[in-house]
C-alpha atoms as a PDB file:
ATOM      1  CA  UNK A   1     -26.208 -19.593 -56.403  1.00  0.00           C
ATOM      2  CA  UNK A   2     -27.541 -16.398 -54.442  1.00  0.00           C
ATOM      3  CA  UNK A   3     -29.572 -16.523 -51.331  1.00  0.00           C
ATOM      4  CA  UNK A   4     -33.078 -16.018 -53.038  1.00  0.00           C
ATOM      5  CA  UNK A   5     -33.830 -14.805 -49.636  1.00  0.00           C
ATOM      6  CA  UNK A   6     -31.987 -11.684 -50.341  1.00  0.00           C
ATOM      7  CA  UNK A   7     -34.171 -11.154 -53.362  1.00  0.00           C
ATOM      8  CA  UNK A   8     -35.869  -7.941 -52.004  1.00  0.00           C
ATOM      9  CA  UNK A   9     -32.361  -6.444 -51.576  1.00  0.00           C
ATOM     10  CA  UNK A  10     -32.202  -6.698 -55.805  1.00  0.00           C
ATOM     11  CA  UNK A  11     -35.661  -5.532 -56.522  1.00  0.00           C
ATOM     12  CA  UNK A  12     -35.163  -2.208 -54.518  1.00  0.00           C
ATOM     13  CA  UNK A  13     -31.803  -1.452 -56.340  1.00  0.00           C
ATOM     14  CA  UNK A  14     -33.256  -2.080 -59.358  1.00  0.00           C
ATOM     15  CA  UNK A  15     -36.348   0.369 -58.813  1.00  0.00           C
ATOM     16  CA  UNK A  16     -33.249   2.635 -57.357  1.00  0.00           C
ATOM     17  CA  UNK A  17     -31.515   2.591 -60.661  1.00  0.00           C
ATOM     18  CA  UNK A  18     -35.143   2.790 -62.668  1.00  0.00           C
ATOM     19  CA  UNK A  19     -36.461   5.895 -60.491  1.00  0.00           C
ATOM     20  CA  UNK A  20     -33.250   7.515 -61.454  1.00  0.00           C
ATOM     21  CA  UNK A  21     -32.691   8.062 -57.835  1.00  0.00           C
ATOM     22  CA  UNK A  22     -28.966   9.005 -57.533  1.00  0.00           C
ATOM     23  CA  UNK A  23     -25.573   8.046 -56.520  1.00  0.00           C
ATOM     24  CA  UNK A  24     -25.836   8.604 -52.885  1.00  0.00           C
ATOM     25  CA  UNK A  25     -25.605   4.852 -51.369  1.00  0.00           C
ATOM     26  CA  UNK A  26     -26.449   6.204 -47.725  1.00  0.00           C
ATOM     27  CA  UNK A  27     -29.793   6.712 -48.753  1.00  0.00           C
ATOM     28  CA  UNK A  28     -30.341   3.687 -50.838  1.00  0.00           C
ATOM     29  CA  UNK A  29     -29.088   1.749 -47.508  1.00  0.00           C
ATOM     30  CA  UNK A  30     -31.485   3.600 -45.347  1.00  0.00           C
ATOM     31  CA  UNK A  31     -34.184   1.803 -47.964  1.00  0.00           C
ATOM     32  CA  UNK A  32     -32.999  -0.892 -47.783  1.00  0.00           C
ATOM     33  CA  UNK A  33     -32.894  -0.936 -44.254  1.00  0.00           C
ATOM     34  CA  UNK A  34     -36.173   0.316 -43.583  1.00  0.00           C
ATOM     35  CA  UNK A  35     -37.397  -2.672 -45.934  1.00  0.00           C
ATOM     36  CA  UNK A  36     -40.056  -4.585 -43.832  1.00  0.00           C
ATOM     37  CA  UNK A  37     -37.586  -7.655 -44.910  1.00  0.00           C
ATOM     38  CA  UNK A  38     -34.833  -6.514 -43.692  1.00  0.00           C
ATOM     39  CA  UNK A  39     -33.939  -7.722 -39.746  1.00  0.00           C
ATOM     40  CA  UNK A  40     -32.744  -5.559 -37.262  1.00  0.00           C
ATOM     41  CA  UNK A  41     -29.092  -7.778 -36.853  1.00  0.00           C
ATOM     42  CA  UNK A  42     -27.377  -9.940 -38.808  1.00  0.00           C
ATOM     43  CA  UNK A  43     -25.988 -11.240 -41.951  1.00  0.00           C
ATOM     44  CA  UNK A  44     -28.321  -9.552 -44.254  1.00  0.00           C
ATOM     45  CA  UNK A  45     -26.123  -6.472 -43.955  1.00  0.00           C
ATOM     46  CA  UNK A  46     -23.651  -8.381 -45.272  1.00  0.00           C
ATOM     47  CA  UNK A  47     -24.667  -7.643 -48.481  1.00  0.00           C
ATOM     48  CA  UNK A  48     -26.955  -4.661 -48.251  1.00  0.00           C
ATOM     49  CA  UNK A  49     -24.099  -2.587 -47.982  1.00  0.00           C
ATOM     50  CA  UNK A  50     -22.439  -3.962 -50.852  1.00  0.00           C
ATOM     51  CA  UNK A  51     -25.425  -3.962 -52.962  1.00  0.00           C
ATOM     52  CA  UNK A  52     -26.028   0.002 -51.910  1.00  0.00           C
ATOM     53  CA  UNK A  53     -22.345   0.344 -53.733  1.00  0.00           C
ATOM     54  CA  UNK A  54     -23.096  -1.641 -56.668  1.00  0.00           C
ATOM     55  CA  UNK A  55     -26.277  -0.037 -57.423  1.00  0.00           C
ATOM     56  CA  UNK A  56     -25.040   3.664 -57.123  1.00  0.00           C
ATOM     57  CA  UNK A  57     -22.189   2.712 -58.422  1.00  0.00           C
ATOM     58  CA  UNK A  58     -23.430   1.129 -61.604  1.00  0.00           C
ATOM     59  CA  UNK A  59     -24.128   3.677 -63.970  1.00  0.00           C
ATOM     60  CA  UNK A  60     -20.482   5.388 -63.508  1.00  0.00           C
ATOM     61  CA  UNK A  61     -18.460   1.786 -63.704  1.00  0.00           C
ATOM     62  CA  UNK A  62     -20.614  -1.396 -64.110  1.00  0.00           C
ATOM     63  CA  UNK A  63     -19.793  -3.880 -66.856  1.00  0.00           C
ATOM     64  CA  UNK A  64     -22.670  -6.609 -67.644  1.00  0.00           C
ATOM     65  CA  UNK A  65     -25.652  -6.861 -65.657  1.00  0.00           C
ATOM     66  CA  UNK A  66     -26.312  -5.496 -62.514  1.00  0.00           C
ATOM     67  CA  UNK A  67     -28.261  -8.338 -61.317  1.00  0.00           C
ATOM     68  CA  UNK A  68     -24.838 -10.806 -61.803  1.00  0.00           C
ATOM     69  CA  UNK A  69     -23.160  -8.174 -59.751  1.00  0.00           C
ATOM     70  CA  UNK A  70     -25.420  -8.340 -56.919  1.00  0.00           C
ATOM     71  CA  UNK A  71     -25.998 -12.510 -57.518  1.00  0.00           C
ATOM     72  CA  UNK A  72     -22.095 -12.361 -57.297  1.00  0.00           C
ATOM     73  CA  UNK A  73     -21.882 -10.297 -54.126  1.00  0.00           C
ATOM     74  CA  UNK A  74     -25.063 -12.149 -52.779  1.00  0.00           C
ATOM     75  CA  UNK A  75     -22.657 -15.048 -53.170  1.00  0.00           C
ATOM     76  CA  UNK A  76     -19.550 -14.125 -51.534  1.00  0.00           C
ATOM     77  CA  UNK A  77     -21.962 -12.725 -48.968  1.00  0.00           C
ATOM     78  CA  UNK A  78     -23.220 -15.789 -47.712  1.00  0.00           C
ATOM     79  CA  UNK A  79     -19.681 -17.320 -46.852  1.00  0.00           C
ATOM     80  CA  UNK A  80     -19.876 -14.322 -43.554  1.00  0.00           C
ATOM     81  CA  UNK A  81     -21.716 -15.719 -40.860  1.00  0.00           C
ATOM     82  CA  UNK A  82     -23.562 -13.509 -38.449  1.00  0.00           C
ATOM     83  CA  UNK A  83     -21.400 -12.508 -35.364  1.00  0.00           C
ATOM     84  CA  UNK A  84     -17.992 -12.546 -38.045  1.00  0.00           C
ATOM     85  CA  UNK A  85     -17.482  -8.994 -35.984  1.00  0.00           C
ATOM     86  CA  UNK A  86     -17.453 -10.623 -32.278  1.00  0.00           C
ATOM     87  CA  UNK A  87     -15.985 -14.212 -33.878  1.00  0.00           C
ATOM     88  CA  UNK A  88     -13.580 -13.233 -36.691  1.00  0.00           C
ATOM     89  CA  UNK A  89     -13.046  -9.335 -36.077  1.00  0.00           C
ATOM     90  CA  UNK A  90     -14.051  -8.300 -39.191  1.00  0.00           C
ATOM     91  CA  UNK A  91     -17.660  -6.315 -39.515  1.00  0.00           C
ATOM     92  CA  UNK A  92     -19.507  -8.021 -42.332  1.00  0.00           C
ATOM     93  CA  UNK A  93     -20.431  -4.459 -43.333  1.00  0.00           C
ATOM     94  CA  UNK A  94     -16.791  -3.730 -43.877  1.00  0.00           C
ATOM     95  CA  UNK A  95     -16.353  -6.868 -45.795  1.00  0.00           C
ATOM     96  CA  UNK A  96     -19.471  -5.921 -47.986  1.00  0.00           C
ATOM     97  CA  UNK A  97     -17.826  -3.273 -49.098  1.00  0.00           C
ATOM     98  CA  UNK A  98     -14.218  -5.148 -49.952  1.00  0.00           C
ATOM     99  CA  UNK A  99     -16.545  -7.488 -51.996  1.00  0.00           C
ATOM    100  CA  UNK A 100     -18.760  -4.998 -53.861  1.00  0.00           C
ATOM    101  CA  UNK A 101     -15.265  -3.079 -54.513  1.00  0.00           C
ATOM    102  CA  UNK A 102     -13.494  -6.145 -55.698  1.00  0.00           C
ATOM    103  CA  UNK A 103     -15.973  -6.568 -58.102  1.00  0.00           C
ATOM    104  CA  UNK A 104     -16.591  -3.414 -59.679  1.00  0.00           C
ATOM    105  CA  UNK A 105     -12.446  -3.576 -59.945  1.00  0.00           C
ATOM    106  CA  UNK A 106     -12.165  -6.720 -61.750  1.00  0.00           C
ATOM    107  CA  UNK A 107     -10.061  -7.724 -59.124  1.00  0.00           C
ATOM    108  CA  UNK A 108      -9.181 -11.395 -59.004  1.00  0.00           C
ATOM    109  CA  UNK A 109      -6.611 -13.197 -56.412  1.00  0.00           C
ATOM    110  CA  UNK A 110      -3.362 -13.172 -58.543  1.00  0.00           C
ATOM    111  CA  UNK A 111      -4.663  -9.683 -60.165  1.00  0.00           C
ATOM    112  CA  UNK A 112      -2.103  -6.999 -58.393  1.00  0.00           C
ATOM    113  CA  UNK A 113      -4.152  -3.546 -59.680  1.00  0.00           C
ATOM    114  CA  UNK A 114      -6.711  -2.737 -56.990  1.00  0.00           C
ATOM    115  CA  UNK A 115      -6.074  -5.470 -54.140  1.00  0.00           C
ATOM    116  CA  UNK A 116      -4.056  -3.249 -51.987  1.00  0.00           C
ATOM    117  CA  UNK A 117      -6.787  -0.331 -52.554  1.00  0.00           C
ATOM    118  CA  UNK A 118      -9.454  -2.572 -51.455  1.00  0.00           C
ATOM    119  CA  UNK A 119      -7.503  -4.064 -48.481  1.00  0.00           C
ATOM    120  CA  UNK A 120      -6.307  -0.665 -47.394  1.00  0.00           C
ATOM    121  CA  UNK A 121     -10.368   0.497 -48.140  1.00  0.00           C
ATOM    122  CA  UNK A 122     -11.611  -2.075 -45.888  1.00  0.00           C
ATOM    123  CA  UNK A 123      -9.093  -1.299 -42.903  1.00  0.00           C
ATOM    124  CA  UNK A 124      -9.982   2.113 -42.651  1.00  0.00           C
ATOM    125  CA  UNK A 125     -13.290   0.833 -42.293  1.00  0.00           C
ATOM    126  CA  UNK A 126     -12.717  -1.256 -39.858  1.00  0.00           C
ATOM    127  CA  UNK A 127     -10.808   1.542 -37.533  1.00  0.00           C
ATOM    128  CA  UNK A 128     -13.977   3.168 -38.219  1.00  0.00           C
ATOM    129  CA  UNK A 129     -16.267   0.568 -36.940  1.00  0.00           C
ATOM    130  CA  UNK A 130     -13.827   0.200 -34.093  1.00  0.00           C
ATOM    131  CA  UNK A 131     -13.662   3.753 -32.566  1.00  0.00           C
ATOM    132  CA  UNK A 132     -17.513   3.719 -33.131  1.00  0.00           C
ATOM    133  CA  UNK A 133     -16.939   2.030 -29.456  1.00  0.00           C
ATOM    134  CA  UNK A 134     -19.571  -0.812 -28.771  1.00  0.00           C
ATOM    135  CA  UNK A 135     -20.571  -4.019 -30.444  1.00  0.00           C
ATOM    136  CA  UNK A 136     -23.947  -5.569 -31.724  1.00  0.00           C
ATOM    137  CA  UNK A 137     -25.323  -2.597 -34.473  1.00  0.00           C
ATOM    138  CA  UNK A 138     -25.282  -3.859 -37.539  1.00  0.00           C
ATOM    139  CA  UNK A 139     -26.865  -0.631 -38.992  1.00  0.00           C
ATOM    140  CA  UNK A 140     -24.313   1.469 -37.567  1.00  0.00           C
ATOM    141  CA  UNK A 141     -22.004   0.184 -38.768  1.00  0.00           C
ATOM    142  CA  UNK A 142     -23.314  -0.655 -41.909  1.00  0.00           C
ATOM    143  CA  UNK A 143     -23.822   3.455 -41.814  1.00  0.00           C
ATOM    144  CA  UNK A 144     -20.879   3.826 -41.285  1.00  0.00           C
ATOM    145  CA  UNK A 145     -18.928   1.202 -43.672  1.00  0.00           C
ATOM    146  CA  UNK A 146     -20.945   2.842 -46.505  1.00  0.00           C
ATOM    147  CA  UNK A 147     -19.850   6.244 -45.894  1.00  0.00           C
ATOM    148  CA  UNK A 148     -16.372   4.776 -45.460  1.00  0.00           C
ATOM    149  CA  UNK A 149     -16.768   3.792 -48.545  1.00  0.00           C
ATOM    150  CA  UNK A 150     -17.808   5.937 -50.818  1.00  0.00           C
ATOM    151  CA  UNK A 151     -14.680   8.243 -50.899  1.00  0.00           C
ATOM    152  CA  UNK A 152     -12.922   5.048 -51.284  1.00  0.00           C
ATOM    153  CA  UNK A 153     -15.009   4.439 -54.674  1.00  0.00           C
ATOM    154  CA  UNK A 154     -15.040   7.773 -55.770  1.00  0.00           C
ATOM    155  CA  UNK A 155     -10.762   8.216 -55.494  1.00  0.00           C
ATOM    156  CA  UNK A 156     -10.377   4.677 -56.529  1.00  0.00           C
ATOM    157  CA  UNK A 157     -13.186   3.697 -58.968  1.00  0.00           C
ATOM    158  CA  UNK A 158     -13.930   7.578 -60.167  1.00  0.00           C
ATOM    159  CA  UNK A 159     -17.730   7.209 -59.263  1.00  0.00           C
ATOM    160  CA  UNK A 160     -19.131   9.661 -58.378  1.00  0.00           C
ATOM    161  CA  UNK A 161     -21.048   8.741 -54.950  1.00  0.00           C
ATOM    162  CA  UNK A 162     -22.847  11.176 -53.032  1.00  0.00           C
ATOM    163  CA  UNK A 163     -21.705  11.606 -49.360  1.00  0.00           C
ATOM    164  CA  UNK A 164     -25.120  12.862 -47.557  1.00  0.00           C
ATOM    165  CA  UNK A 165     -25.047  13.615 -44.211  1.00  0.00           C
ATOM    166  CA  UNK A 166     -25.936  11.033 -41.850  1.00  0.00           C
ATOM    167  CA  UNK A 167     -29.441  10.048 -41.098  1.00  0.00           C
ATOM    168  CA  UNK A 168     -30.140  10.717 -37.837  1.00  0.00           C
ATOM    169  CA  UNK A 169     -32.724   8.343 -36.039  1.00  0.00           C
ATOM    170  CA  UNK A 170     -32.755   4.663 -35.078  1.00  0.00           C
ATOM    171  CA  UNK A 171     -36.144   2.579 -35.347  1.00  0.00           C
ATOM    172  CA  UNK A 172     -33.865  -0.508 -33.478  1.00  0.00           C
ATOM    173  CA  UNK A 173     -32.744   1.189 -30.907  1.00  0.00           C
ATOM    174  CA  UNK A 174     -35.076   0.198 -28.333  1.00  0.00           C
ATOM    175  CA  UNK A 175     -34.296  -3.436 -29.856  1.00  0.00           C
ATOM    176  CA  UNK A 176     -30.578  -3.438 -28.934  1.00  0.00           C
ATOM    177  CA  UNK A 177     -29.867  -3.520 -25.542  1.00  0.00           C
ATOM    178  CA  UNK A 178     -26.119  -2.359 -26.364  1.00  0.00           C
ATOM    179  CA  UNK A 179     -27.224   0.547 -28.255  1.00  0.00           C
ATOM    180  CA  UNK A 180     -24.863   3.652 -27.253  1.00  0.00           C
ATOM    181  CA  UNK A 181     -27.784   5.849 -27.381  1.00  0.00           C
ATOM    182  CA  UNK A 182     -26.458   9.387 -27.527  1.00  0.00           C
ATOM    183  CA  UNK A 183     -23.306   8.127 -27.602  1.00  0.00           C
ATOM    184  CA  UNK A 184     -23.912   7.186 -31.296  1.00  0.00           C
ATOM    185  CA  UNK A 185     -23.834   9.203 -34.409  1.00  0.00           C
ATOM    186  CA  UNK A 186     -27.097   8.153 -35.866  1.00  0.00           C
ATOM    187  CA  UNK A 187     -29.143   8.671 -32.862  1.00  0.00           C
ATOM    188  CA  UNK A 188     -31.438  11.082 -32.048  1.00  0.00           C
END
């Protein structure tokens, strides 16, 4: 059952996909980001990210509904907790995107087409995150695991995603007393 909590997340990428919007997941995440719902940290970027994939992605490669796609990622979602970065070493963000690929791929745990690309996806992401240099910013990294991403979906899925340049501007900075300041890509 998906966290109903997470319910804003599916009515934005539905009025994405209704306004006609686009393919360029960046700039659905910074929506969905700037959403008054959506927290500075934690687990709730756990599945934006992955929901910014579906939802750009759906048009191009979606089978069924989009809203048992994101139920289905809201799912898998829930089973990181917040802090998997510091406690399990693997950004939620990153994961996000594994699980948003996995399922736009079909891919199942005996299925041998597309596991490797979404492992291999999700690494690169995670070297990503890594040389980004500091802990504790989940939209950083969620930044970055999106733009990651997206070349991943496009080689591997044949989407069509939109790589925008990076939005440059934090409204949490001043929030996060680890923020790298200049030192980060999205600041400004």
């Amino acid at each position: 059952m998906a966290d109903a909590s997470l319910d804003w997340v599916k009515i934005a990428c539905f009025a994405w996909l209704e306004e006609g919007t686009g393919a360029d997941a960046g700039e659905l995440l910074e929506r969905l980001m700037a959403d008054e719902n959506c927290p500075a940290f934690g687990p709730a970027h756990h599945a934006l990210v992955g929901a910014a994939l579906l939802a750009c992605s759906w048009r191009a490669v979606g089978k069924g509904e989009l809203g048992d796609a994101l139920d289905e990622l809201f799912d898998r979602a829930s089973c990181v907790p917040g802090a998997a970065c510091a406690k399990w070493g693997v950004c939620g963000a990153a994961a996000s995107c594994g699980m948003a690929f996995a399922i736009l791929s079909g891919n199942a745990p005996l299925k041998k087409e597309g596991w490797g690309e979404g492992q291999r996806m999700v690494a690169q992401i995670l070297a990503a995150i890594a040389d980004a240099g500091a802990p504790r910013c989940c939209k950083r990294d969620s930044r970055i695991a999106v733009r990651v991403a997206s070349s991943w979906f496009n080689d591997q899925l044949h989407t069509r995603l939109v790589e925008s340049e990076p939005v440059r501007g934090c409204a949490v900075c001043k929030q996060n007393s680890a923020c790298l300041g200049s030192g980060c890509p999205f600041f400004s």
